[in-house]
N, C-alpha and C. Protein backbone atom coordinates (compact mmCIF):
# COMPACT_ATOMS: atom_id res chain seq x y z
N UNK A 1 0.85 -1.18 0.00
CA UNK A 1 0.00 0.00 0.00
C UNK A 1 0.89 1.23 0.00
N UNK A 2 0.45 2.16 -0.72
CA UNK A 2 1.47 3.25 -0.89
C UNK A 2 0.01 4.71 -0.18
N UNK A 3 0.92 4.79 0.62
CA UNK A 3 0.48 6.21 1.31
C UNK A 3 1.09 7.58 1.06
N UNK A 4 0.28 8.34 1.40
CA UNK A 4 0.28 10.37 0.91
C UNK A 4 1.63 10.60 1.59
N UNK A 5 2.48 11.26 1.11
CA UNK A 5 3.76 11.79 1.99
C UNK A 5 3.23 12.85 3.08
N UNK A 6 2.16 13.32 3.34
CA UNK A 6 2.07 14.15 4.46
C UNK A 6 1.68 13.32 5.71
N UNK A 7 0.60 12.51 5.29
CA UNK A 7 0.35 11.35 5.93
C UNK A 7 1.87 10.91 6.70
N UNK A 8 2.51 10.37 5.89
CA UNK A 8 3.59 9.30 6.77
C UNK A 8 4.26 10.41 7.42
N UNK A 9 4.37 11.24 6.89
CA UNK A 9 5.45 11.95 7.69
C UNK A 9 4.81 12.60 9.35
N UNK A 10 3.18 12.82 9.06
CA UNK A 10 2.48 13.15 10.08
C UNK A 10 2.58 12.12 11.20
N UNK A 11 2.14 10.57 10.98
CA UNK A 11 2.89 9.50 11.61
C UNK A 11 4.38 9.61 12.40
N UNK A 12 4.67 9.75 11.19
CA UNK A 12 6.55 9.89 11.86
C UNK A 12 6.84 11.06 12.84
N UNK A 13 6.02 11.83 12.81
CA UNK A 13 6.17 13.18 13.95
C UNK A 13 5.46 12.35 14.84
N UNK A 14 4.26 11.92 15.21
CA UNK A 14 3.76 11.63 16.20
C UNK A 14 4.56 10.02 16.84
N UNK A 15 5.47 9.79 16.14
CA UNK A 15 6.07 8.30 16.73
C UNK A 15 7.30 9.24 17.64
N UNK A 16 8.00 10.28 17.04
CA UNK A 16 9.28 11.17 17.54
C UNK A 16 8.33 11.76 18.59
N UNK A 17 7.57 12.37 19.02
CA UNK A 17 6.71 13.11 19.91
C UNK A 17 6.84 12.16 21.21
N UNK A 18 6.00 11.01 20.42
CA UNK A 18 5.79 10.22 22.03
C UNK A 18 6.86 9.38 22.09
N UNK A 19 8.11 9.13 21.50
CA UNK A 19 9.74 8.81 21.93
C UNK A 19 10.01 9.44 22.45
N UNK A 20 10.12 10.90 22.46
CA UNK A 20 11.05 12.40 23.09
C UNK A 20 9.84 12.44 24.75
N UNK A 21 8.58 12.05 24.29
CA UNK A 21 7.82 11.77 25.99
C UNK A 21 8.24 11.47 26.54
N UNK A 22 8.92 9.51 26.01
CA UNK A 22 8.94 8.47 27.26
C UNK A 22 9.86 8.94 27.69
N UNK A 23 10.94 9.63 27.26
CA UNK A 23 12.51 10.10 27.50
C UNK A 23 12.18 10.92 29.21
N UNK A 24 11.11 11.87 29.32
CA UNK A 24 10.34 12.93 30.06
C UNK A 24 11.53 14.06 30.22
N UNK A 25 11.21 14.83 29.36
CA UNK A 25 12.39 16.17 28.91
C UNK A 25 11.99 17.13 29.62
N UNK A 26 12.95 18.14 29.88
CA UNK A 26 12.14 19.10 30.38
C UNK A 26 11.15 19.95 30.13
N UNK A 27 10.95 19.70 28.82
CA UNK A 27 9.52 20.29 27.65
C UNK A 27 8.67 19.50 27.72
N UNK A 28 8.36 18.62 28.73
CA UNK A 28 6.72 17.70 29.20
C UNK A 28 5.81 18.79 28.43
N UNK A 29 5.52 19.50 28.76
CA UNK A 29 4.46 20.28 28.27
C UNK A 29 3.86 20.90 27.14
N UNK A 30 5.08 21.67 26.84
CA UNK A 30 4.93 21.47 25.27
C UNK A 30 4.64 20.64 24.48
N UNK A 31 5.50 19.27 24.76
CA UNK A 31 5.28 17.97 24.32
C UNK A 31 3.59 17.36 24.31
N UNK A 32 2.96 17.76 25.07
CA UNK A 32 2.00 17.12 25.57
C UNK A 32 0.84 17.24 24.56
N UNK A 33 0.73 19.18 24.13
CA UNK A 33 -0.15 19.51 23.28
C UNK A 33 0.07 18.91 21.61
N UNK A 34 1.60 18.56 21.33
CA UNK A 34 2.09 18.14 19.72
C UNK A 34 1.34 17.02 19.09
N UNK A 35 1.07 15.94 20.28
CA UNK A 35 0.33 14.73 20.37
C UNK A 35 -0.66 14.52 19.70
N UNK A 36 -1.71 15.66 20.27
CA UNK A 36 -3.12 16.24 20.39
C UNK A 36 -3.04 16.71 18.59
N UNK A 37 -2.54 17.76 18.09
CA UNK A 37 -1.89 18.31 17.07
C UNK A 37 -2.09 17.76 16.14
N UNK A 38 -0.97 16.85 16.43
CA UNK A 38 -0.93 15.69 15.14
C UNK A 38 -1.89 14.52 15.18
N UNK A 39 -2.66 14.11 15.76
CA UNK A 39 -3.58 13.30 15.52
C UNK A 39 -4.62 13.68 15.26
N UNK A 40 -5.10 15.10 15.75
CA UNK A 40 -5.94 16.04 14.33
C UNK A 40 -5.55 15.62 12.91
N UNK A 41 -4.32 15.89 12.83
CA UNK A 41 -4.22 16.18 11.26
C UNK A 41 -3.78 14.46 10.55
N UNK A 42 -3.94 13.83 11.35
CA UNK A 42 -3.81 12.40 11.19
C UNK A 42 -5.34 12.11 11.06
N UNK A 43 -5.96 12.09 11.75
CA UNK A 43 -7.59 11.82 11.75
C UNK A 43 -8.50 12.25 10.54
N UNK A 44 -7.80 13.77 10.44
CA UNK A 44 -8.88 14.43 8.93
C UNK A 44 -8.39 14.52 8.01
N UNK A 45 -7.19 13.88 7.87
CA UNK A 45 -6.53 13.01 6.39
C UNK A 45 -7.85 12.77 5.62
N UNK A 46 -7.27 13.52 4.12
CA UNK A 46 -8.20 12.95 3.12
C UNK A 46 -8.21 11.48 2.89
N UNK A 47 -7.12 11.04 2.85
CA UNK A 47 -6.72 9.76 2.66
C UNK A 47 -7.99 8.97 3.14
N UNK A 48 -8.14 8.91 4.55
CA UNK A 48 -8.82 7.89 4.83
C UNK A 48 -10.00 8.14 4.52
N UNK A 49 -10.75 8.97 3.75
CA UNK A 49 -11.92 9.29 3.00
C UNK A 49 -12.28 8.46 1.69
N UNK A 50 -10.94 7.99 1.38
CA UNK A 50 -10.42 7.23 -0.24
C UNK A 50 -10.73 5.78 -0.05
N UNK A 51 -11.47 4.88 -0.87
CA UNK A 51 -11.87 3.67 -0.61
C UNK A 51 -10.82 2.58 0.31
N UNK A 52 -9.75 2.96 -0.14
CA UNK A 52 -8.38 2.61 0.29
C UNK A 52 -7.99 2.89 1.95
N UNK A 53 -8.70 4.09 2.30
CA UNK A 53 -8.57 4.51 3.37
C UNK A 53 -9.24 3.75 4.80
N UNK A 54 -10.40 3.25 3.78
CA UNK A 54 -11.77 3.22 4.87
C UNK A 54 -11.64 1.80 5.64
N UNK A 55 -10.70 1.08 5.43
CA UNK A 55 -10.36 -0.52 5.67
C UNK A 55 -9.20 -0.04 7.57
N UNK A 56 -10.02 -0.44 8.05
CA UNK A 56 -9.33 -0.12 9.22
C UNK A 56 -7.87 -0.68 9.59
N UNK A 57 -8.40 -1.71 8.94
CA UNK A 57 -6.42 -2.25 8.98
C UNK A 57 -5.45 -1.21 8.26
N UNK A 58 -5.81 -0.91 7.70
CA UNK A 58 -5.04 0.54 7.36
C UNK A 58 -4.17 1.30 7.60
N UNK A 59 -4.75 1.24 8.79
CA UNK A 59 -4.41 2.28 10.25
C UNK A 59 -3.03 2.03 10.49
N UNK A 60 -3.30 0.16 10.30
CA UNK A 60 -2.21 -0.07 11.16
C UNK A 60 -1.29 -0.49 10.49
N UNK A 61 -1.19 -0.25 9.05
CA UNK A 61 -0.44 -0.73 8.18
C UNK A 61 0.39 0.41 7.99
N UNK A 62 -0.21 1.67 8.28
CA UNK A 62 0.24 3.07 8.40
C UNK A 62 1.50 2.94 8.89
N UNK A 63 1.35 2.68 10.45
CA UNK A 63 1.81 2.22 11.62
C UNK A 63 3.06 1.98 11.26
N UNK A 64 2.93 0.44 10.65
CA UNK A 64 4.03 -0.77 10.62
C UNK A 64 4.96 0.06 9.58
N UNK A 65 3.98 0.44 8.71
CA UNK A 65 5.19 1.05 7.39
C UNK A 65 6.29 2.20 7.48
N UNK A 66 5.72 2.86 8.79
CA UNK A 66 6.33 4.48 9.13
C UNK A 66 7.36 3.47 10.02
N UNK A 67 7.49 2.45 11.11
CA UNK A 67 8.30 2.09 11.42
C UNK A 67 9.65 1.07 11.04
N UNK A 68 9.11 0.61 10.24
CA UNK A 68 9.79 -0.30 8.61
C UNK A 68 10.89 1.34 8.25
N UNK A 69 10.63 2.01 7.76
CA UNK A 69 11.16 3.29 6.95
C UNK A 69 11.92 3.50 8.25
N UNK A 70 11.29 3.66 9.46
CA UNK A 70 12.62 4.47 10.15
C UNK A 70 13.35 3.50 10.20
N UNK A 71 13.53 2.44 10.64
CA UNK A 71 14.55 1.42 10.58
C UNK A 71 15.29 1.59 9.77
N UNK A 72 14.85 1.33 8.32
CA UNK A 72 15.96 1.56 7.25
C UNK A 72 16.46 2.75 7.26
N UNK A 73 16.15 4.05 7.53
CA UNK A 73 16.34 5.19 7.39
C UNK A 73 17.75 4.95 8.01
N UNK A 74 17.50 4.64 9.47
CA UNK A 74 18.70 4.42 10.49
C UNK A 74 19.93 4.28 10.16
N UNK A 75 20.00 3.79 8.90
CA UNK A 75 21.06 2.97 8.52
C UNK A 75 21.45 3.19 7.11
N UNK A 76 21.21 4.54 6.60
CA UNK A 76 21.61 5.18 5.51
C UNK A 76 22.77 6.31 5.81
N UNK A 77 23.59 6.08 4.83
CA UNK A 77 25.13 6.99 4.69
C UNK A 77 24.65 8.41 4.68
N UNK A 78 25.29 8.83 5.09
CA UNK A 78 25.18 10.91 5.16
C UNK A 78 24.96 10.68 3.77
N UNK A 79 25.31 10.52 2.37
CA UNK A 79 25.28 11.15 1.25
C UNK A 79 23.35 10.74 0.88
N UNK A 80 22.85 9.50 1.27
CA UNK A 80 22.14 8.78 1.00
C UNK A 80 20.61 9.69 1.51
N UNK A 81 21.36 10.22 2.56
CA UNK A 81 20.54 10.95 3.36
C UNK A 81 19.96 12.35 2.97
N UNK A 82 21.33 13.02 2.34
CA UNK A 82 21.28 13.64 1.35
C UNK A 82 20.37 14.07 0.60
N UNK A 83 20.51 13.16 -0.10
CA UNK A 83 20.07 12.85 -1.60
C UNK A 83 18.79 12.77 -1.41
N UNK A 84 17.97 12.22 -0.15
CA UNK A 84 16.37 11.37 0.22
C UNK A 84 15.87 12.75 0.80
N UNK A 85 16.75 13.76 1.63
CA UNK A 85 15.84 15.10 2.53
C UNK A 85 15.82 15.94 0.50
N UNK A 86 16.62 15.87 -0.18
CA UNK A 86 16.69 16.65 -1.27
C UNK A 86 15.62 16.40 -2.47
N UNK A 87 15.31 15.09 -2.30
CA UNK A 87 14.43 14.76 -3.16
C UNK A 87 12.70 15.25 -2.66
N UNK A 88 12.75 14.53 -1.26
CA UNK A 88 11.52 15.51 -0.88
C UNK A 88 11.29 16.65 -0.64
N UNK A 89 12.41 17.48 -0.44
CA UNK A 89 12.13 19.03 -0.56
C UNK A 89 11.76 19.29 -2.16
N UNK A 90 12.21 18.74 -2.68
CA UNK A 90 11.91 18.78 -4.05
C UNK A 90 10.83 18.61 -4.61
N UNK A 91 10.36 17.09 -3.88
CA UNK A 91 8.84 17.48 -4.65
C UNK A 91 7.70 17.90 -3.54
N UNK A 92 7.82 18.52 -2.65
CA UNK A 92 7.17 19.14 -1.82
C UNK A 92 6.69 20.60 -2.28
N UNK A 93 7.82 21.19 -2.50
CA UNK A 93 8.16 22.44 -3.23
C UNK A 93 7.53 22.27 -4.63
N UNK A 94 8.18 21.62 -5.77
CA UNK A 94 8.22 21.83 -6.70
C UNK A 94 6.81 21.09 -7.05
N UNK A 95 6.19 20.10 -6.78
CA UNK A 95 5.60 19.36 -7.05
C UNK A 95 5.70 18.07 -8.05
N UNK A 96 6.86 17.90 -8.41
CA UNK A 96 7.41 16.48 -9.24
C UNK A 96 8.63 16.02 -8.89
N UNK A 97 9.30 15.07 -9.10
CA UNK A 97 10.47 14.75 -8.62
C UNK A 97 11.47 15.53 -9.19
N UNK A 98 12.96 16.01 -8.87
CA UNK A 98 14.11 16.49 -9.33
C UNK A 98 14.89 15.65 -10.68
N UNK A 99 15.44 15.65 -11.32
CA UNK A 99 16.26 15.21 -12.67
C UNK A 99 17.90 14.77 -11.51
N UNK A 100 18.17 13.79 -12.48
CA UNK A 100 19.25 13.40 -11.38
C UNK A 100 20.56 14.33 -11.63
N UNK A 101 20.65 15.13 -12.88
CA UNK A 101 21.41 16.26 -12.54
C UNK A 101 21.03 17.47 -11.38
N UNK A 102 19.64 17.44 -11.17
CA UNK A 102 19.48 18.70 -10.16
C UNK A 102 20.15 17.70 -8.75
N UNK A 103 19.53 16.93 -8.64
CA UNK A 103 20.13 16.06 -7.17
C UNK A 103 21.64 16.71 -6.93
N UNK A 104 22.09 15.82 -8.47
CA UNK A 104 23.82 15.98 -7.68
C UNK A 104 24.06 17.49 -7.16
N UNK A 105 23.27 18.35 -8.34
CA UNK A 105 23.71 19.77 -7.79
C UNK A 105 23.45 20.40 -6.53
N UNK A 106 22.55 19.78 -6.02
CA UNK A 106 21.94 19.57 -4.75
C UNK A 106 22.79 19.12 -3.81
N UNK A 107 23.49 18.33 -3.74
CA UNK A 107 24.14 17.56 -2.93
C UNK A 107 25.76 17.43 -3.12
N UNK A 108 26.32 18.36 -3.80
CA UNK A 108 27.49 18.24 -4.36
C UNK A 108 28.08 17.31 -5.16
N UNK A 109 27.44 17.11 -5.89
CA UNK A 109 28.32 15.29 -6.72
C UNK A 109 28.52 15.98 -7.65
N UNK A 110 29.42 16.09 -8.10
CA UNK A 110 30.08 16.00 -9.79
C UNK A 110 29.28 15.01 -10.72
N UNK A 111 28.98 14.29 -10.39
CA UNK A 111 28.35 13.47 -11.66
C UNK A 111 27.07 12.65 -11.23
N UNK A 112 26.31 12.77 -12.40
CA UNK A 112 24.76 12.24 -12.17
C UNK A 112 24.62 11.07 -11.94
N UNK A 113 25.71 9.92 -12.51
CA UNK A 113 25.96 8.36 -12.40
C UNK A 113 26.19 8.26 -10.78
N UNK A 114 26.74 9.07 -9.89
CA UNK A 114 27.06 8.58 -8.80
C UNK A 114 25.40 8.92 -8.09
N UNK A 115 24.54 9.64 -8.10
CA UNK A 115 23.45 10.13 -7.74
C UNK A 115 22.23 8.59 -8.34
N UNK A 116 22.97 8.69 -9.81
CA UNK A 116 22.08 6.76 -10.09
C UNK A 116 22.27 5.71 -8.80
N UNK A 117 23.59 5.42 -9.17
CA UNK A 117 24.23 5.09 -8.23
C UNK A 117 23.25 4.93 -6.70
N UNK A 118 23.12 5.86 -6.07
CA UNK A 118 22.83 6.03 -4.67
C UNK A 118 20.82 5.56 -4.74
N UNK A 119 20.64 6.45 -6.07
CA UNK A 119 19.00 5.92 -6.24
C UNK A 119 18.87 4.56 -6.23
N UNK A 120 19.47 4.11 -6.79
CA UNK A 120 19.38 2.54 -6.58
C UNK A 120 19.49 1.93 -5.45
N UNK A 121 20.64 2.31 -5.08
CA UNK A 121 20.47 1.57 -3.50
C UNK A 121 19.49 2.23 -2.69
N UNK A 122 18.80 3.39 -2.91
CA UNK A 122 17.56 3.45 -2.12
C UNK A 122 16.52 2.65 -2.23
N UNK A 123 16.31 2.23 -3.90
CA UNK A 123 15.31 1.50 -4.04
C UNK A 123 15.50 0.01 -3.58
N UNK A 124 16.39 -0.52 -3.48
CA UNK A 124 16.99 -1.41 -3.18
C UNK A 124 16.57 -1.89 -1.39
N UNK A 125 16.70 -0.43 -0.89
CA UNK A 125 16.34 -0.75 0.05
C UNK A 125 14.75 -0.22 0.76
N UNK A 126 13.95 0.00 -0.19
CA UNK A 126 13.08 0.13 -0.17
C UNK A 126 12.05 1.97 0.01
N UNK A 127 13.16 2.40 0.26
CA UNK A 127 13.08 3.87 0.70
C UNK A 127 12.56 4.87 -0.66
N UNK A 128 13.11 4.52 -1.78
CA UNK A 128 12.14 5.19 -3.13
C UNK A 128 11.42 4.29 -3.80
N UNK A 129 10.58 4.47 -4.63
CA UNK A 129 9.94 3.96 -5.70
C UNK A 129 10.73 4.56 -7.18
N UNK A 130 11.21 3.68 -8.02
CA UNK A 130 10.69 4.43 -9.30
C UNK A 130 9.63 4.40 -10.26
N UNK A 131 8.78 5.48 -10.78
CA UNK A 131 7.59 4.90 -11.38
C UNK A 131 8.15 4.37 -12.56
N UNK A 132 9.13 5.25 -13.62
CA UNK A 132 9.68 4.58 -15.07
C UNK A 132 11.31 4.86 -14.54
N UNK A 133 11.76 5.18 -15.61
CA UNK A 133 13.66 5.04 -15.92
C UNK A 133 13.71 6.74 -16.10
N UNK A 134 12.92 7.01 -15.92
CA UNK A 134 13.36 8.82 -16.65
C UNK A 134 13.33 9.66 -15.21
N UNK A 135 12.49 10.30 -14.88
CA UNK A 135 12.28 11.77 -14.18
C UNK A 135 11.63 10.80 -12.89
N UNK A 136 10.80 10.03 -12.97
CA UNK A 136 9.69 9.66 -11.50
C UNK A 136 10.37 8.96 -10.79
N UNK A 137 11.08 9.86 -9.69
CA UNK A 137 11.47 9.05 -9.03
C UNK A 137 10.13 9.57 -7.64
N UNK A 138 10.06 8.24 -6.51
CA UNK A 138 8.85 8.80 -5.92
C UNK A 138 8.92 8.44 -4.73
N UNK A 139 8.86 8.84 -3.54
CA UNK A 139 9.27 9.30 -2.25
C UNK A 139 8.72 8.07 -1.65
N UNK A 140 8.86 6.82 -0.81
CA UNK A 140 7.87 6.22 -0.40
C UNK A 140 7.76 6.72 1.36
N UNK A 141 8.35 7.82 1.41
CA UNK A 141 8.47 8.41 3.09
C UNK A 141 7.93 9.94 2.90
């Protein structure tokens, strides 16, 4: 199942929220209202309006998948890392994915093969999609 990038990422704030809780920081409080926050904007997700949405297991597939991604995340090279905050600023902003010459320029690489290079092993490890061989490359976080 492939989910909305605001979605997961809304997930992924509320998994860091109540980690930085159990820790009990000296920002308890602040902390307390972010919770509240984000499960608003988790709840009135269009998404779960979408036939796709309405299957309650869903929920929890949400769940499993935002914690799957951080795992792997964990364990990606600074350049890798790179390359994955650059691509979603990219299509956040821009609204389509970047050309693998904008990446490298993005990220300092001299050459677009080493930026292939690194896409692959994202997909590899599950962290992008590509839709074809050209321009779509597609965020699965």
């Amino acid at each position: 199942m492939t989910f909305p990038l605001d979605l997961i990422q809304a997930q992924r704030d509320w998994n860091r929220t109540y980690a930085q809780l159990e820790r009990r920081p000296a920002e308890t409080t602040r902390l307390r209202v972010r919770p509240r926050t984000l499960s608003v904007r988790l709840a009135a997700h269009p998404f779960w309006d979408t036939t796709a949405g309405r299957n309650p297991s869903v929920r929890i597939a949400l769940r499993q998948r935002v914690r799957e991604l951080e795992a792997v995340e964990s364990g990606l090279t600074d350049m890798q890392q790179q390359i994955l905050k650059c691509i979603r600023a990219w299509v956040s902003d821009q609204g389509e994915a970047p050309t693998l010459r904008q990446i490298a320029e993005d990220v300092d690489l001299s050459r677009a093969g080493s930026v292939t290079y690194q896409i692959n092993r994202l997909e590899q490890l599950g962290v992008l999609a590509r839709r074809d061989k050209g321009r779509g490359v597609a965020v699965r976080w």
